[in-house]
PDB file of N, CA and C in Angstrom:
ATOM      1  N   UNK A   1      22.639  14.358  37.431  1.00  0.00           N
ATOM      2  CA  UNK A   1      21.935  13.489  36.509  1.00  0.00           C
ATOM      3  C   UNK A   1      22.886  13.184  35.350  1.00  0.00           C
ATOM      4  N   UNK A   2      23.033  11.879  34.944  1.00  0.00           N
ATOM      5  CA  UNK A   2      23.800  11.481  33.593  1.00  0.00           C
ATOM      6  C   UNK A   2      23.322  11.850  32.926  1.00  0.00           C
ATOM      7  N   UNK A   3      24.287  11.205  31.794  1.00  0.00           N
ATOM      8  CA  UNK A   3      23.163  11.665  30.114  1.00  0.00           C
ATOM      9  C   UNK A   3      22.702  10.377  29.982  1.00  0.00           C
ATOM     10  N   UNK A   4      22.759   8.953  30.923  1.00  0.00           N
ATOM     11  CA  UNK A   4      21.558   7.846  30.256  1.00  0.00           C
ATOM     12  C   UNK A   4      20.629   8.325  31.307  1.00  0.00           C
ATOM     13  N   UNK A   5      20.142   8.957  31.987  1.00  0.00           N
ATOM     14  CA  UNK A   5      19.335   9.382  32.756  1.00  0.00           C
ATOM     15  C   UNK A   5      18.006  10.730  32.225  1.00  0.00           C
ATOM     16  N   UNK A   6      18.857  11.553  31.779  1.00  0.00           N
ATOM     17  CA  UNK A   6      18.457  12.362  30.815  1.00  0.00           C
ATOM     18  C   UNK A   6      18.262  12.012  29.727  1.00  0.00           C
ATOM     19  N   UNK A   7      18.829  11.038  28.888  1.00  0.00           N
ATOM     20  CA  UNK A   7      17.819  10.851  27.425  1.00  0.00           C
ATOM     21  C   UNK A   7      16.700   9.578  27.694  1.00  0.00           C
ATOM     22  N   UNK A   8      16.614   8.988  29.011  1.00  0.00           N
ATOM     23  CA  UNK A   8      15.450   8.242  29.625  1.00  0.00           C
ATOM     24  C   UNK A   8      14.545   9.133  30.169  1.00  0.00           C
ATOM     25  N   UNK A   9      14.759  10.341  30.459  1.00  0.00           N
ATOM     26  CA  UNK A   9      13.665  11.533  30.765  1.00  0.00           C
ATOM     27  C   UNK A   9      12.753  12.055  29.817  1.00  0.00           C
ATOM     28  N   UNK A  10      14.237  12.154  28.945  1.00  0.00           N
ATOM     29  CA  UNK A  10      13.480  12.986  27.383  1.00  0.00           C
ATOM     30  C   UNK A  10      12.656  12.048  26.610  1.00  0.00           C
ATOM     31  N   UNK A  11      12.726  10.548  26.683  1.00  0.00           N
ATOM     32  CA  UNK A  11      11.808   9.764  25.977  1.00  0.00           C
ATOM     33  C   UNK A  11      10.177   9.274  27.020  1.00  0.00           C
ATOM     34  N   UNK A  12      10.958   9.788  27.856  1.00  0.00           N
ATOM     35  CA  UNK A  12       9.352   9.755  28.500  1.00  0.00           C
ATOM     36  C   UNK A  12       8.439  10.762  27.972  1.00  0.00           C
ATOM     37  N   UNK A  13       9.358  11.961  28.426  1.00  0.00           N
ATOM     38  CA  UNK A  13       8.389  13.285  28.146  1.00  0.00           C
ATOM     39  C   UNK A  13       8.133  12.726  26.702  1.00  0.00           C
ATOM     40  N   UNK A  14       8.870  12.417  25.521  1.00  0.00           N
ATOM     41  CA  UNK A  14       8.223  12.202  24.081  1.00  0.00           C
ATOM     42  C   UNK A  14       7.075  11.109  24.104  1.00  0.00           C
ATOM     43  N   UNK A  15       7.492  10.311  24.847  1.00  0.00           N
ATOM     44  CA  UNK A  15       6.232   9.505  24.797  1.00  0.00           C
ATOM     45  C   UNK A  15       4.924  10.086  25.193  1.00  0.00           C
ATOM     46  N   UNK A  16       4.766  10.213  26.793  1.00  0.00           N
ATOM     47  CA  UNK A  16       3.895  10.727  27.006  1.00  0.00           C
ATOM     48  C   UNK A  16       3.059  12.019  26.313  1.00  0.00           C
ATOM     49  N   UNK A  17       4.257  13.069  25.400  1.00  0.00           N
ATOM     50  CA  UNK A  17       3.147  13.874  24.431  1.00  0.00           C
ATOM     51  C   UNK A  17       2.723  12.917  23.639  1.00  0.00           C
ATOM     52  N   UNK A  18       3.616  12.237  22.870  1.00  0.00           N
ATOM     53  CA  UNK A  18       2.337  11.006  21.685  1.00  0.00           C
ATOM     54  C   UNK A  18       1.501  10.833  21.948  1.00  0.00           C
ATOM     55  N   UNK A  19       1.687   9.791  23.083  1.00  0.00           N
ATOM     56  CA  UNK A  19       0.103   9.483  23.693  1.00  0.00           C
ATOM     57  C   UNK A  19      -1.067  10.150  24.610  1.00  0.00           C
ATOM     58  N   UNK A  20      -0.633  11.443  24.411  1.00  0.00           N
ATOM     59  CA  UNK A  20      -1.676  12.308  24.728  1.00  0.00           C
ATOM     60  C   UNK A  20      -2.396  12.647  23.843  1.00  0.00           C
ATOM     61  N   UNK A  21      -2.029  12.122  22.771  1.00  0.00           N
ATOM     62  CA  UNK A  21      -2.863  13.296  21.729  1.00  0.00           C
ATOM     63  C   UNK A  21      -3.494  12.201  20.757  1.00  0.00           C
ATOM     64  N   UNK A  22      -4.611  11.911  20.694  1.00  0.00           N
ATOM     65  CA  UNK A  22      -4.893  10.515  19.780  1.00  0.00           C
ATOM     66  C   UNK A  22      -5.015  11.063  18.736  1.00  0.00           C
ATOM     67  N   UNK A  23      -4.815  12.245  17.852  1.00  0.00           N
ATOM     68  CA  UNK A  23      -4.964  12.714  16.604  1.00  0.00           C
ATOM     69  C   UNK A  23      -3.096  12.529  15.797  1.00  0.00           C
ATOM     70  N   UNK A  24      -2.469  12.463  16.920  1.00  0.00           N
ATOM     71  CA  UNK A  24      -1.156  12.317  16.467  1.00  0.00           C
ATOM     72  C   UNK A  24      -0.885  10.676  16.509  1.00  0.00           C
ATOM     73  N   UNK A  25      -1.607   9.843  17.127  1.00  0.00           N
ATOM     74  CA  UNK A  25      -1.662   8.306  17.304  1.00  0.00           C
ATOM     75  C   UNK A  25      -2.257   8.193  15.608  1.00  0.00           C
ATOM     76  N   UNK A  26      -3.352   8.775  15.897  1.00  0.00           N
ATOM     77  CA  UNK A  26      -4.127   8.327  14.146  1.00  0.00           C
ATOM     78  C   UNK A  26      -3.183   8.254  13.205  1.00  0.00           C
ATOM     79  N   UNK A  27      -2.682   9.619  13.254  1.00  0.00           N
ATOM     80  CA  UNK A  27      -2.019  10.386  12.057  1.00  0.00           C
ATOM     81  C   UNK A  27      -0.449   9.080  11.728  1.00  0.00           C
ATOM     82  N   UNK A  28      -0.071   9.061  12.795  1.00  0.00           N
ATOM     83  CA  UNK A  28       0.871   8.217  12.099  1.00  0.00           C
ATOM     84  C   UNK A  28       0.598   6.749  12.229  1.00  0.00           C
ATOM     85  N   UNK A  29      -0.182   6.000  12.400  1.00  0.00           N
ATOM     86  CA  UNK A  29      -0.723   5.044  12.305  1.00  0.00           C
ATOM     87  C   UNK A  29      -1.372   4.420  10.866  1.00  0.00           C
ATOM     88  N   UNK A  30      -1.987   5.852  10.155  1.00  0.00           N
ATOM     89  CA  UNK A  30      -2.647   6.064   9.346  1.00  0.00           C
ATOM     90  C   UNK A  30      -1.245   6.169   7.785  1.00  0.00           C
ATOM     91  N   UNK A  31      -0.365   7.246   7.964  1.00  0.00           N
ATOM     92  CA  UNK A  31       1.090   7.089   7.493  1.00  0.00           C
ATOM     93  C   UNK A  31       1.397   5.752   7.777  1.00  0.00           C
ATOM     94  N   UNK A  32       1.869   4.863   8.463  1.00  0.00           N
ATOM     95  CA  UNK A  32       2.572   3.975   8.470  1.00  0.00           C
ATOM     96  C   UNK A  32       1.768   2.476   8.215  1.00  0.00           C
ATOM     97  N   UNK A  33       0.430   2.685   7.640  1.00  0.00           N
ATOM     98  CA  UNK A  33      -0.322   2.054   6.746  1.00  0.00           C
ATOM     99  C   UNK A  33      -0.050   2.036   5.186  1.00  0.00           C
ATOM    100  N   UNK A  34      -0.507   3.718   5.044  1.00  0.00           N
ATOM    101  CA  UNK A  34      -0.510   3.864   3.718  1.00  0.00           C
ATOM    102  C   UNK A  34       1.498   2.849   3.091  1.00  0.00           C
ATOM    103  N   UNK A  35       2.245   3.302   3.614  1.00  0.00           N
ATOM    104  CA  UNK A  35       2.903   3.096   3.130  1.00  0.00           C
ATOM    105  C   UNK A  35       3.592   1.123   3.605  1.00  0.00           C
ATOM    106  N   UNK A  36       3.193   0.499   4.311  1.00  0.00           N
ATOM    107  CA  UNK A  36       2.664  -0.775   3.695  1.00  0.00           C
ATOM    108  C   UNK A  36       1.937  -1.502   3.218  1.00  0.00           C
ATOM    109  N   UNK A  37       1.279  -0.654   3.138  1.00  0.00           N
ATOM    110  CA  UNK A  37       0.162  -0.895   1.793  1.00  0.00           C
ATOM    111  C   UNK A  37       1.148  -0.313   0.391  1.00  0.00           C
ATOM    112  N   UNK A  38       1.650   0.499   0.485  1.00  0.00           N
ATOM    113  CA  UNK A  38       2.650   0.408  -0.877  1.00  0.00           C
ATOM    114  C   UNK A  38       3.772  -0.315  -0.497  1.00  0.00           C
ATOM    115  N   UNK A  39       4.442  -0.660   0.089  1.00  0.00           N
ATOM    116  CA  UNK A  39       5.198  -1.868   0.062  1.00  0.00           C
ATOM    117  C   UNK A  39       4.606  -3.332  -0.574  1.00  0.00           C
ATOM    118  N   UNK A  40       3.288  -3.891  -0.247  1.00  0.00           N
ATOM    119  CA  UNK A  40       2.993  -4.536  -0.343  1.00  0.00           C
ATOM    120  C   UNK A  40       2.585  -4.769  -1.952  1.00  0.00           C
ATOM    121  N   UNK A  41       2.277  -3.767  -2.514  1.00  0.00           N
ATOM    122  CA  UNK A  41       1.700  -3.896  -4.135  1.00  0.00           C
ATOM    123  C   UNK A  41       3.578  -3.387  -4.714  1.00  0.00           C
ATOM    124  N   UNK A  42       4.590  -2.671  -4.214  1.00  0.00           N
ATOM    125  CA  UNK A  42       5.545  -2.830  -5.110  1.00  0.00           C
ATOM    126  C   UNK A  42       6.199  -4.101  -5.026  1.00  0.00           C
ATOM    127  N   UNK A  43       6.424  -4.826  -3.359  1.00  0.00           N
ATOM    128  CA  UNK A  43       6.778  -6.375  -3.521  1.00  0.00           C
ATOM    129  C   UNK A  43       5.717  -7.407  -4.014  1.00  0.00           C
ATOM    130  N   UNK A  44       4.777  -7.409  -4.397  1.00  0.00           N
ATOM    131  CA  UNK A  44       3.650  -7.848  -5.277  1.00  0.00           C
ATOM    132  C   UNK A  44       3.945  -8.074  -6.659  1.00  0.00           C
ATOM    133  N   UNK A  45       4.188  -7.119  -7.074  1.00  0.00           N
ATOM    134  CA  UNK A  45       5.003  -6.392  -8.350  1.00  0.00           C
ATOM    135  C   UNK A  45       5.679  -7.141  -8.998  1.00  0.00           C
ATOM    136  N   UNK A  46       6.593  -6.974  -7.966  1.00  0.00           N
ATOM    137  CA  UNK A  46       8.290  -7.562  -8.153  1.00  0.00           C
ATOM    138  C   UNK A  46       8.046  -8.908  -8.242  1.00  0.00           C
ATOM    139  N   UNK A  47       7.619  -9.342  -7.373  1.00  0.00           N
ATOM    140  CA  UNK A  47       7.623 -11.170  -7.418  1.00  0.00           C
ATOM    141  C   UNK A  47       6.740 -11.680  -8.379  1.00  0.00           C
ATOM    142  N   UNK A  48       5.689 -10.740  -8.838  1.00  0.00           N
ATOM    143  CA  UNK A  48       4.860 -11.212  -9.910  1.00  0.00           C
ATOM    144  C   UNK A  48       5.967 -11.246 -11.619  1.00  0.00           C
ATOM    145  N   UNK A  49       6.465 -10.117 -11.287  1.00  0.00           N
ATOM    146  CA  UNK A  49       7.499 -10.002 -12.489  1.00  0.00           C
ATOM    147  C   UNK A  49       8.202 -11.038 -12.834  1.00  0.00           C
ATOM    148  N   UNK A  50       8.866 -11.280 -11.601  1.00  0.00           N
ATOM    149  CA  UNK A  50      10.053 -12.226 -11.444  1.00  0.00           C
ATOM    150  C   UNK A  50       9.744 -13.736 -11.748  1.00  0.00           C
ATOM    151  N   UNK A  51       8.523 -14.162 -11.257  1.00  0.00           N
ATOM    152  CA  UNK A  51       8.217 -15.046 -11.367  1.00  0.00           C
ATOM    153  C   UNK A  51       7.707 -15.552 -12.977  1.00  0.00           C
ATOM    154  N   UNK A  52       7.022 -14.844 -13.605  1.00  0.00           N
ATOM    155  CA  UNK A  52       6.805 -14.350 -15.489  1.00  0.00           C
ATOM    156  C   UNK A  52       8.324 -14.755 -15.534  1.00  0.00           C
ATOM    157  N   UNK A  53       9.548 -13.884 -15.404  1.00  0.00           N
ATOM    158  CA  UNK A  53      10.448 -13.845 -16.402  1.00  0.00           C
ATOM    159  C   UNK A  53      11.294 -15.376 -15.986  1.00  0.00           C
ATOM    160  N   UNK A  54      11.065 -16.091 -14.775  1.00  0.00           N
ATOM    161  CA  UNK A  54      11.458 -17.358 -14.352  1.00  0.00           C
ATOM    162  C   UNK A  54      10.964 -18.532 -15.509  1.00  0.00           C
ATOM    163  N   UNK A  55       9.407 -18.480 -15.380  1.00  0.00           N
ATOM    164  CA  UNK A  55       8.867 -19.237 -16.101  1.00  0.00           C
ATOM    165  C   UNK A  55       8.920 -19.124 -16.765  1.00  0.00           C
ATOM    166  N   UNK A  56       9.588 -17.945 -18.282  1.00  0.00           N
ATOM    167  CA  UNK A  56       9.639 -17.789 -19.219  1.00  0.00           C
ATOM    168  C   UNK A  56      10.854 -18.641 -19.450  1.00  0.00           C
ATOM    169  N   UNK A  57      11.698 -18.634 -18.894  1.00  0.00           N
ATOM    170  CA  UNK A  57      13.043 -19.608 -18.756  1.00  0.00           C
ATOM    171  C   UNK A  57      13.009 -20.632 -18.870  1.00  0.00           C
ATOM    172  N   UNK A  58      11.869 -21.736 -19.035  1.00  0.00           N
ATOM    173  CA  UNK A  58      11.338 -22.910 -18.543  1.00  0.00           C
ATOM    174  C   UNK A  58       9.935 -23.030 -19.570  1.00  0.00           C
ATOM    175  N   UNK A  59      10.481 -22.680 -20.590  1.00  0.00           N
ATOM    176  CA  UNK A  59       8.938 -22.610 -21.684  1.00  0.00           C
ATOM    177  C   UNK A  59       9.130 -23.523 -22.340  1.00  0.00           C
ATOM    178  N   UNK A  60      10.592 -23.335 -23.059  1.00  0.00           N
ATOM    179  CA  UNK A  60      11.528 -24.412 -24.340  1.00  0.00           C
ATOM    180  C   UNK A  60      12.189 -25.217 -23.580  1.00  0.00           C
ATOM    181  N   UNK A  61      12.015 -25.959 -22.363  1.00  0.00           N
ATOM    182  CA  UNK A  61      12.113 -27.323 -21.602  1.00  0.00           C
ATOM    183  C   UNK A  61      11.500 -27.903 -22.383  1.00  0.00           C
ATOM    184  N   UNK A  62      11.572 -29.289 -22.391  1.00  0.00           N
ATOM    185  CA  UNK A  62      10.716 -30.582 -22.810  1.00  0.00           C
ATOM    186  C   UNK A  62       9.455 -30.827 -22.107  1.00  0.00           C
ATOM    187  N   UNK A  63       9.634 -31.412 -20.773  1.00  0.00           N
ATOM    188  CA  UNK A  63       8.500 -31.584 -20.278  1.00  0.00           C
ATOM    189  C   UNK A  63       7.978 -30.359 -19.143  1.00  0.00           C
ATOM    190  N   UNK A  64       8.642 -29.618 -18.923  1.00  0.00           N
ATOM    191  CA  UNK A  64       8.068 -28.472 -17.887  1.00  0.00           C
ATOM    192  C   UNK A  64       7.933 -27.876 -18.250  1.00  0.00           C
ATOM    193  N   UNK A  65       8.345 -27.433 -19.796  1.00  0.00           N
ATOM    194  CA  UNK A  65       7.957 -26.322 -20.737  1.00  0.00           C
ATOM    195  C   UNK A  65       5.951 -26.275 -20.890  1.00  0.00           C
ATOM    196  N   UNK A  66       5.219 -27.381 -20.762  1.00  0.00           N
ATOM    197  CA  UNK A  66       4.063 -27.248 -21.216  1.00  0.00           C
ATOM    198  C   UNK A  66       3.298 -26.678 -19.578  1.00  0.00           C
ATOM    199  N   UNK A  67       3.747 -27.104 -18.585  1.00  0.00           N
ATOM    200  CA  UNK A  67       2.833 -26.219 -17.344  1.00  0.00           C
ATOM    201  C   UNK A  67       3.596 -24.926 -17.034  1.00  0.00           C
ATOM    202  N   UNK A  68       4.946 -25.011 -17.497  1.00  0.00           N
ATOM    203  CA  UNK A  68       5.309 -23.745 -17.254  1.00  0.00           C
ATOM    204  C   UNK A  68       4.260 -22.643 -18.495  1.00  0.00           C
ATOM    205  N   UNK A  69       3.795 -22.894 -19.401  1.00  0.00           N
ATOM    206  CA  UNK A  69       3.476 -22.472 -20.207  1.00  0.00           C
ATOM    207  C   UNK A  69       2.092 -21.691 -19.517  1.00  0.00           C
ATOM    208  N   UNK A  70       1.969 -22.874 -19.228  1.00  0.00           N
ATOM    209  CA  UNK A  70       0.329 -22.656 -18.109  1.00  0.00           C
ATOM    210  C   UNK A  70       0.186 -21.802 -17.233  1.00  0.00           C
ATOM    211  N   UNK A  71       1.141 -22.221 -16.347  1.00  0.00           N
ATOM    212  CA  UNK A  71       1.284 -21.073 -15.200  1.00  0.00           C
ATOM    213  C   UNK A  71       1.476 -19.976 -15.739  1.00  0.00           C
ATOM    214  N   UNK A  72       2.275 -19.705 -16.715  1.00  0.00           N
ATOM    215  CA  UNK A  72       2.668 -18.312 -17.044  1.00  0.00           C
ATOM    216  C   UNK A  72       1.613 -17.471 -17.786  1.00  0.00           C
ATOM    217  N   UNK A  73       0.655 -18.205 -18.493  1.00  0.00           N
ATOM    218  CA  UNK A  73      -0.563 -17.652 -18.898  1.00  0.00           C
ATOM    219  C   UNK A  73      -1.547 -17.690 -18.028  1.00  0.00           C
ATOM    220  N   UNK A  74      -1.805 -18.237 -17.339  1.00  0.00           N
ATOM    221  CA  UNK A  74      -2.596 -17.759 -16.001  1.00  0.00           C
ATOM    222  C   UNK A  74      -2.290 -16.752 -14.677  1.00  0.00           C
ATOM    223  N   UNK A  75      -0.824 -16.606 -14.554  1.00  0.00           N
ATOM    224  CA  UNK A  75      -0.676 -15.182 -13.986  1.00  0.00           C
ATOM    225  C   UNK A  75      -0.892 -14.585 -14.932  1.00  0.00           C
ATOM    226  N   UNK A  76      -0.373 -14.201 -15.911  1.00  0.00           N
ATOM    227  CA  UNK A  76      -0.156 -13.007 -16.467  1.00  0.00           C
ATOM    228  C   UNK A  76      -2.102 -12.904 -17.174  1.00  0.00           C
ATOM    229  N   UNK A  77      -2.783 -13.777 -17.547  1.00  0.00           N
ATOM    230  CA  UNK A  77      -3.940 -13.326 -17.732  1.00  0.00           C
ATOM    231  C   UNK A  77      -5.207 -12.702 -16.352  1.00  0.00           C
ATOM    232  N   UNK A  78      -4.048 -13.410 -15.250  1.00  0.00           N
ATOM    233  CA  UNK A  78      -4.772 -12.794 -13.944  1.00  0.00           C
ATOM    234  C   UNK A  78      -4.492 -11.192 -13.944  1.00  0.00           C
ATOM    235  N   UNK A  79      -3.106 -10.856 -14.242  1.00  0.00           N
ATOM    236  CA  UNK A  79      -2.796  -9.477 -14.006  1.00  0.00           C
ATOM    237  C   UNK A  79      -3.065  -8.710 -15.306  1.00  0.00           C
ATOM    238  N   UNK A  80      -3.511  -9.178 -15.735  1.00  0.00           N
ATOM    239  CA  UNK A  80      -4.411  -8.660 -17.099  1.00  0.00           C
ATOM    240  C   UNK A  80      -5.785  -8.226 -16.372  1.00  0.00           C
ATOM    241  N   UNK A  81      -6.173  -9.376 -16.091  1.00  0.00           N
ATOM    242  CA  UNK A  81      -8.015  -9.391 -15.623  1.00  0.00           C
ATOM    243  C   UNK A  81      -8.146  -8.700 -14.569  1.00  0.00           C
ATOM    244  N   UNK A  82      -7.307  -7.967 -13.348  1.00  0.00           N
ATOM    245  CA  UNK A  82      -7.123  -7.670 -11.851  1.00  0.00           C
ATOM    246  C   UNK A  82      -6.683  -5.940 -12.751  1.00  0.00           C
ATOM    247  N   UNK A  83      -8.082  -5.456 -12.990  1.00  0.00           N
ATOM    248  CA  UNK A  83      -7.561  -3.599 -13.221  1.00  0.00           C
ATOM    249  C   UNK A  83      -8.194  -3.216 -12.330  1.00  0.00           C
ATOM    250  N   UNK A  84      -7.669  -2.609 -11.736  1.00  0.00           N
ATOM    251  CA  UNK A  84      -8.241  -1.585 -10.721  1.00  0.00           C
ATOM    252  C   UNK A  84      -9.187  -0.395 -11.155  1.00  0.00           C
ATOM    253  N   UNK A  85      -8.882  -0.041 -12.337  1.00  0.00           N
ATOM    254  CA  UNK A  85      -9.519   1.282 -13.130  1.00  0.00           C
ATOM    255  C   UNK A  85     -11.015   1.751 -12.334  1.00  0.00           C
ATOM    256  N   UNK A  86     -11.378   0.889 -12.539  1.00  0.00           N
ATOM    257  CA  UNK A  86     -13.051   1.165 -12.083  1.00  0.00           C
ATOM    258  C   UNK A  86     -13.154   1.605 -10.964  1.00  0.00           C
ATOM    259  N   UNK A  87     -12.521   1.227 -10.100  1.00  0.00           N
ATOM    260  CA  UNK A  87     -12.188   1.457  -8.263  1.00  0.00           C
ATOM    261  C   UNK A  87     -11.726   2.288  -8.406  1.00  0.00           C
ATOM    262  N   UNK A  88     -10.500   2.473  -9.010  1.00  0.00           N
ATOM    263  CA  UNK A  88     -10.055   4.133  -8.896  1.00  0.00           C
ATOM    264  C   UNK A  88     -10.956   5.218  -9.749  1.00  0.00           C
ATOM    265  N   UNK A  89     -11.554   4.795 -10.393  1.00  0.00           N
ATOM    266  CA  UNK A  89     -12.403   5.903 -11.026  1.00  0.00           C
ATOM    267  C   UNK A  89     -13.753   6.644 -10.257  1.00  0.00           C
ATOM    268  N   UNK A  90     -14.221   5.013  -9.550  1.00  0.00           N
ATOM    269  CA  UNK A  90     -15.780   5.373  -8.163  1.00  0.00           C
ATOM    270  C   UNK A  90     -14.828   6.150  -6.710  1.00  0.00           C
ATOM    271  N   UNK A  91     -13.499   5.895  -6.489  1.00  0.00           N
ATOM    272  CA  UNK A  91     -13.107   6.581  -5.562  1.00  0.00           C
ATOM    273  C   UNK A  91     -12.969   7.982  -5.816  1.00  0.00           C
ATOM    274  N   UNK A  92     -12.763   8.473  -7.108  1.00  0.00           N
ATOM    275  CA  UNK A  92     -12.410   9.738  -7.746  1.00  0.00           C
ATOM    276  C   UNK A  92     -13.820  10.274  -7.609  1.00  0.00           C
ATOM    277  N   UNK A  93     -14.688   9.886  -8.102  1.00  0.00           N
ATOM    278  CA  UNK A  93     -16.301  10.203  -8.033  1.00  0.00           C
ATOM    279  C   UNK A  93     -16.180  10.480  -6.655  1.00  0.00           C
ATOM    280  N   UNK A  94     -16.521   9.437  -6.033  1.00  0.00           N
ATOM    281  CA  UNK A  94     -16.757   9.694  -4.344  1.00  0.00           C
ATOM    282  C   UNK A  94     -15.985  11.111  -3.383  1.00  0.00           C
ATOM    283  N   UNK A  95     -14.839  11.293  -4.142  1.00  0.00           N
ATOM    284  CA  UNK A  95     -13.954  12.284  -3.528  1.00  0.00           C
ATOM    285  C   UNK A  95     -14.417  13.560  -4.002  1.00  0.00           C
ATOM    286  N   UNK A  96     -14.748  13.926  -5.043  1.00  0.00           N
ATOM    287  CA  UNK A  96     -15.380  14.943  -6.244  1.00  0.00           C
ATOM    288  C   UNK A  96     -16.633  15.293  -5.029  1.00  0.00           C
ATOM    289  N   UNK A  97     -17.558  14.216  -4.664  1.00  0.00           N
ATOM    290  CA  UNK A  97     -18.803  14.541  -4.135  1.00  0.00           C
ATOM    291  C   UNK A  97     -18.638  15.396  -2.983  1.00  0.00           C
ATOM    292  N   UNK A  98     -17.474  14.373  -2.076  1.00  0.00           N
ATOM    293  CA  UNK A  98     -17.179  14.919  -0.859  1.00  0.00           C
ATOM    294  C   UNK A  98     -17.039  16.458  -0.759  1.00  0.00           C
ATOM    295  N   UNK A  99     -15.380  16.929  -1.852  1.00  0.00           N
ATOM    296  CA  UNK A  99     -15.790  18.156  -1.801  1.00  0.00           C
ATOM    297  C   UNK A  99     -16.502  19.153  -2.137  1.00  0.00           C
ATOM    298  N   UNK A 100     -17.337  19.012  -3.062  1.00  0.00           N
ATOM    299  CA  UNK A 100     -18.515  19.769  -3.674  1.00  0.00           C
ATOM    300  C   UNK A 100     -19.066  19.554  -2.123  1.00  0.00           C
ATOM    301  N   UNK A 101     -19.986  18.987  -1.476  1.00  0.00           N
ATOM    302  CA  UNK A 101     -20.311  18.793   0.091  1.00  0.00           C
ATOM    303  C   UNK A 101     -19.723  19.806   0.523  1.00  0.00           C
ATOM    304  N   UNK A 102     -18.740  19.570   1.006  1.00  0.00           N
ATOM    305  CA  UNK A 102     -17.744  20.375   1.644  1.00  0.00           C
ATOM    306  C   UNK A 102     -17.737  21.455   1.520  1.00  0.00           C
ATOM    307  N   UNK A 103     -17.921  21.909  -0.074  1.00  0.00           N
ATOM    308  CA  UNK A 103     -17.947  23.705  -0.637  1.00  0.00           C
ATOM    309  C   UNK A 103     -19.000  24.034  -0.359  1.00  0.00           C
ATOM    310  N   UNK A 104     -19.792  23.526  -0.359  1.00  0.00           N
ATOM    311  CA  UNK A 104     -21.355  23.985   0.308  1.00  0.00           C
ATOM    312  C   UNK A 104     -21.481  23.911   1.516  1.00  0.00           C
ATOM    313  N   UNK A 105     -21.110  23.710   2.589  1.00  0.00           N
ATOM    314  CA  UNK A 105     -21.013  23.759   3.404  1.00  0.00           C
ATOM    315  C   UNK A 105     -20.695  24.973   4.480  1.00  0.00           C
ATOM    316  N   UNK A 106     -19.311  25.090   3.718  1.00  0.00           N
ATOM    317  CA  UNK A 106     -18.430  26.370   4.116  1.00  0.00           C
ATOM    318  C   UNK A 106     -19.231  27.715   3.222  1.00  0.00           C
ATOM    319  N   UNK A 107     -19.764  27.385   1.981  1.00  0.00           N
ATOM    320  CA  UNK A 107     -20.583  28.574   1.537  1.00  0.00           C
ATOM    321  C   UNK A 107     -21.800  29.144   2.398  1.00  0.00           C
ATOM    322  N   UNK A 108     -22.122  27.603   3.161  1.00  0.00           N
ATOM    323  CA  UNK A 108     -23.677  28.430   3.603  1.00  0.00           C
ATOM    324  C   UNK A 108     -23.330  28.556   5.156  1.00  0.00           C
ATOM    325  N   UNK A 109     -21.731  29.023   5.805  1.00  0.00           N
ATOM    326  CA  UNK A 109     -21.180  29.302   6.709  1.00  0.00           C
ATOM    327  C   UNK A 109     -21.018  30.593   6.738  1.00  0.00           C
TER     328      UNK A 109
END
């Protein structure tokens, strides 16, 4: 047996454990969410930034200075108005409940 023969063996056998196990399918499915979902709010971010410090460039123009003006106060009063606080505060609640649940649970175990 070669070695392209043997590392076509060994990726079977790896495959086939993955997909035996749907808790290990979740699990990184679930990982490789979370973290484009943070990709997505740090390139969010960035282009929201970028785009502010563009239009800020374009304020003291003559005539594009007055919608650049616009635009730039309407993102930035969007990312003013867009707090999450509250959502993260009812998710914090909700999580609090869960485990209190949870401690009772295992107490009356």
């Amino acid at each position: 047996m070669d070695k392209t023969e043997e590392k076509a063996n060994q990726a079977l056998k790896e495959f086939i454990r993955y997909s035996s196990s749907p808790w290990r399918i979740v699990w990184t499915n679930f990982v490789a969410g979370v973290f484009r979902g943070l990709g997505a709010i740090i390139g969010a971010s960035m282009f929201i930034a970028l785009l502010i410090w563009v239009l800020t460039l374009f304020v003291d123009t003559p005539l594009v200075g007055e919608y650049a003006q616009k635009v730039k106060d309407a993102v930035t009063g969007y990312v003013k108005d867009t707090n999450y606080n509250d959502e993260f505060d009812r998710l914090g609640d909700t999580l609090d409940r869960i485990e209190k649940e949870l401690a009772n649970d295992n107490a009356k175990r």
